[in-house]
C-alpha atoms as a PDB file:
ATOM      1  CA  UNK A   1      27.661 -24.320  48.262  1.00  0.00           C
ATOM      2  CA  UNK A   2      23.967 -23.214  46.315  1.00  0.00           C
ATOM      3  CA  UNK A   3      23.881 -23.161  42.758  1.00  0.00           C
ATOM      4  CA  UNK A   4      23.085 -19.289  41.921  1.00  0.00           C
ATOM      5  CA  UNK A   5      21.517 -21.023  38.359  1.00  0.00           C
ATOM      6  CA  UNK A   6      19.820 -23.900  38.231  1.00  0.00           C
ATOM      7  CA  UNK A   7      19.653 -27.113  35.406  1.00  0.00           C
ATOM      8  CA  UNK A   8      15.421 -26.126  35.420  1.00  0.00           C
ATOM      9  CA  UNK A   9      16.429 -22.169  35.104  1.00  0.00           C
ATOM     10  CA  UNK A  10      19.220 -23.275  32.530  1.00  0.00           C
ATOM     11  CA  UNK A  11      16.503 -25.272  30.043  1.00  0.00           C
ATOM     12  CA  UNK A  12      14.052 -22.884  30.641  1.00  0.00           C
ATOM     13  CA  UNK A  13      16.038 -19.426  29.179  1.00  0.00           C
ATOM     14  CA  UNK A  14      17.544 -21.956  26.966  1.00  0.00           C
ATOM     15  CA  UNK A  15      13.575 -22.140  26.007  1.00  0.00           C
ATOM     16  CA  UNK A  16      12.560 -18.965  25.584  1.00  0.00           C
ATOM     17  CA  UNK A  17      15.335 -17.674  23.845  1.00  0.00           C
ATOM     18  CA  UNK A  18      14.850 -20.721  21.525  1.00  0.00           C
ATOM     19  CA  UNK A  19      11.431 -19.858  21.379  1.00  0.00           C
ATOM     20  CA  UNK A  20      12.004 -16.365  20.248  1.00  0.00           C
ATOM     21  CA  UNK A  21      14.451 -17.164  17.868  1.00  0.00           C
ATOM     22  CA  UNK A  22      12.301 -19.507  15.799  1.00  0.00           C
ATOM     23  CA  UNK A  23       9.356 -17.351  16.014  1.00  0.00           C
ATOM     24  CA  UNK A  24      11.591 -14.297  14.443  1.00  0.00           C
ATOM     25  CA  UNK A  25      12.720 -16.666  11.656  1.00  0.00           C
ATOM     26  CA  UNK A  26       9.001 -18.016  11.204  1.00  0.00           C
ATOM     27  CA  UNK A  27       7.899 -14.783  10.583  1.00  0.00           C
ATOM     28  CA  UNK A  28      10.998 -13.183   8.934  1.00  0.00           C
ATOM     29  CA  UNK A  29       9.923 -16.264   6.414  1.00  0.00           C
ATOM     30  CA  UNK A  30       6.104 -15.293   6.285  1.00  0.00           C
ATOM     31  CA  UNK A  31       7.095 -11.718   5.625  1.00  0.00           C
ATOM     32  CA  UNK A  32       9.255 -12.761   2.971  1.00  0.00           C
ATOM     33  CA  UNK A  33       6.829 -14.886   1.100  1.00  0.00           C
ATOM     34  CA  UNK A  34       4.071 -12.072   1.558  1.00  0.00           C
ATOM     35  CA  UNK A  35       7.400 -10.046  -0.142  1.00  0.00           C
ATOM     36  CA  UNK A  36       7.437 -12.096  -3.261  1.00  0.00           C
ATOM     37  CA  UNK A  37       4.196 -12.518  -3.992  1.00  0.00           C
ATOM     38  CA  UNK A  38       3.518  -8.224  -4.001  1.00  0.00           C
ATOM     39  CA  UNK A  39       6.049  -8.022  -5.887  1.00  0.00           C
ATOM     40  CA  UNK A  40       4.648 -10.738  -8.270  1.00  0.00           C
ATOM     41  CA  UNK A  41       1.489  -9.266  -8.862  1.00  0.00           C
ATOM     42  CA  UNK A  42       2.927  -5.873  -9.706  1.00  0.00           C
ATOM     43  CA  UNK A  43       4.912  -7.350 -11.766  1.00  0.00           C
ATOM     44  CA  UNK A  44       1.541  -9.426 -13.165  1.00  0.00           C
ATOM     45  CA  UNK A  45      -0.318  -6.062 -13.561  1.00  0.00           C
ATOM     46  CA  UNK A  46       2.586  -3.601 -14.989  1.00  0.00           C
ATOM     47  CA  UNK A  47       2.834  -6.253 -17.895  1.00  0.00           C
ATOM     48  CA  UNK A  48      -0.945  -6.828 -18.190  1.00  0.00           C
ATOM     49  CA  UNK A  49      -1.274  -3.013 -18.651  1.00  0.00           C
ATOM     50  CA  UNK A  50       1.694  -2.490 -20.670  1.00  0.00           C
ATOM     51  CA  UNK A  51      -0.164  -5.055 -23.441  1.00  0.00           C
ATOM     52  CA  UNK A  52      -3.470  -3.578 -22.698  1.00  0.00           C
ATOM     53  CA  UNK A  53      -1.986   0.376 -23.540  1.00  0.00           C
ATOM     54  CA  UNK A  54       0.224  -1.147 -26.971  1.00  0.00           C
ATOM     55  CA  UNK A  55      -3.169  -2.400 -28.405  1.00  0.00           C
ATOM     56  CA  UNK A  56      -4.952   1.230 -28.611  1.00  0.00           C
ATOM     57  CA  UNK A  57      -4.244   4.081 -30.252  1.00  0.00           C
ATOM     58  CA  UNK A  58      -2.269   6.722 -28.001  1.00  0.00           C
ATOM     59  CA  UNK A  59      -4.356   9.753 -27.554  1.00  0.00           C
ATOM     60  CA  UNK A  60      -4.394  11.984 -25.052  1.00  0.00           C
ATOM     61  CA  UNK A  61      -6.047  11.937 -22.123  1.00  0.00           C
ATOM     62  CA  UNK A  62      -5.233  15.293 -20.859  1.00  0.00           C
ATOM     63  CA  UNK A  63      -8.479  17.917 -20.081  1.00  0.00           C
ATOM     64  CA  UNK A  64      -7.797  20.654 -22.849  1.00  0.00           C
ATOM     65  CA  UNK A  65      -7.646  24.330 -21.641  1.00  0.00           C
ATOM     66  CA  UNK A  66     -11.308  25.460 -23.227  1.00  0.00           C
ATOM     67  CA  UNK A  67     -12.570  22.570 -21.421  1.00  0.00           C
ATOM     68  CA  UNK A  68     -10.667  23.659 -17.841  1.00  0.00           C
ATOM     69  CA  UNK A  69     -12.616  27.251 -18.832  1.00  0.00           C
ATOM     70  CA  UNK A  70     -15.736  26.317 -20.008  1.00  0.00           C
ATOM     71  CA  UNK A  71     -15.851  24.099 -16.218  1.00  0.00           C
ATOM     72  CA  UNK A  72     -14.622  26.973 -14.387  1.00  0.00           C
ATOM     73  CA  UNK A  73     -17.189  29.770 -15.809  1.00  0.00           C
ATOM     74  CA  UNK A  74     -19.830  26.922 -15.216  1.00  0.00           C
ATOM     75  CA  UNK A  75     -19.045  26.660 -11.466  1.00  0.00           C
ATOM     76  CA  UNK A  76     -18.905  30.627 -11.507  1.00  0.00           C
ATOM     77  CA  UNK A  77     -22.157  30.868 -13.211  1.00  0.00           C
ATOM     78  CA  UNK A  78     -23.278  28.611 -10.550  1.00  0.00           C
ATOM     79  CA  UNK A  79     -22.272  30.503  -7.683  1.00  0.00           C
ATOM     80  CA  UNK A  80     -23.754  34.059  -8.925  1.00  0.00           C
ATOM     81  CA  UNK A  81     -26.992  32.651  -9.128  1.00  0.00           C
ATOM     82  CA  UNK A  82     -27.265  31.544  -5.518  1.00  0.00           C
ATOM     83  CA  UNK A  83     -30.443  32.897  -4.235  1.00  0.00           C
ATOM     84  CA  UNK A  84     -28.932  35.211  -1.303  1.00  0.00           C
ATOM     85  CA  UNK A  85     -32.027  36.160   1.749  1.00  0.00           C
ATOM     86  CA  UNK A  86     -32.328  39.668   3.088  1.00  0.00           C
ATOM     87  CA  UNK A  87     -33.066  40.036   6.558  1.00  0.00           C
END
């Protein structure tokens, strides 16, 4: 009678899937770590910009609208006074 699966085929899949198994886990751990340390340093900068915006004075930031139309006329202005050549 032949063997159909051999000790040296047995140890070797017994290999490789031991193989692949650790090397998921390794990098299920490396992924992980790489995991807590983003969200570390979010969590580093929210609270470093949370103490930096308590310390000033809350103004806002927002473009007013005579500044949105004094920029717009500009870029019209602009445009208008494109030399145009006649052919």
């Amino acid at each position: 009678m032949e063997e159909s699966y051999s000790i040296a085929e047995l140890v070797s899949d017994l290999g490789g899937q031991l193989g692949l198994w650790i090397g998921a886990s390794m990098l299920s751990i490396v992924e992980f770590i790489s995991f807590l340390v983003s969200i570390s340093c979010y969590g580093v900068n929210l609270t470093k910009t949370d103490v930096e915006l308590k310390g000033r004075n809350k103004v806002d930031r927002s473009p007013s609208k005579a500044s949105i139309y004094d920029a717009s006329k500009e870029n019209i202005d602009s445009i208008a006074a494109v030399p145009t050549v006649q052919v």
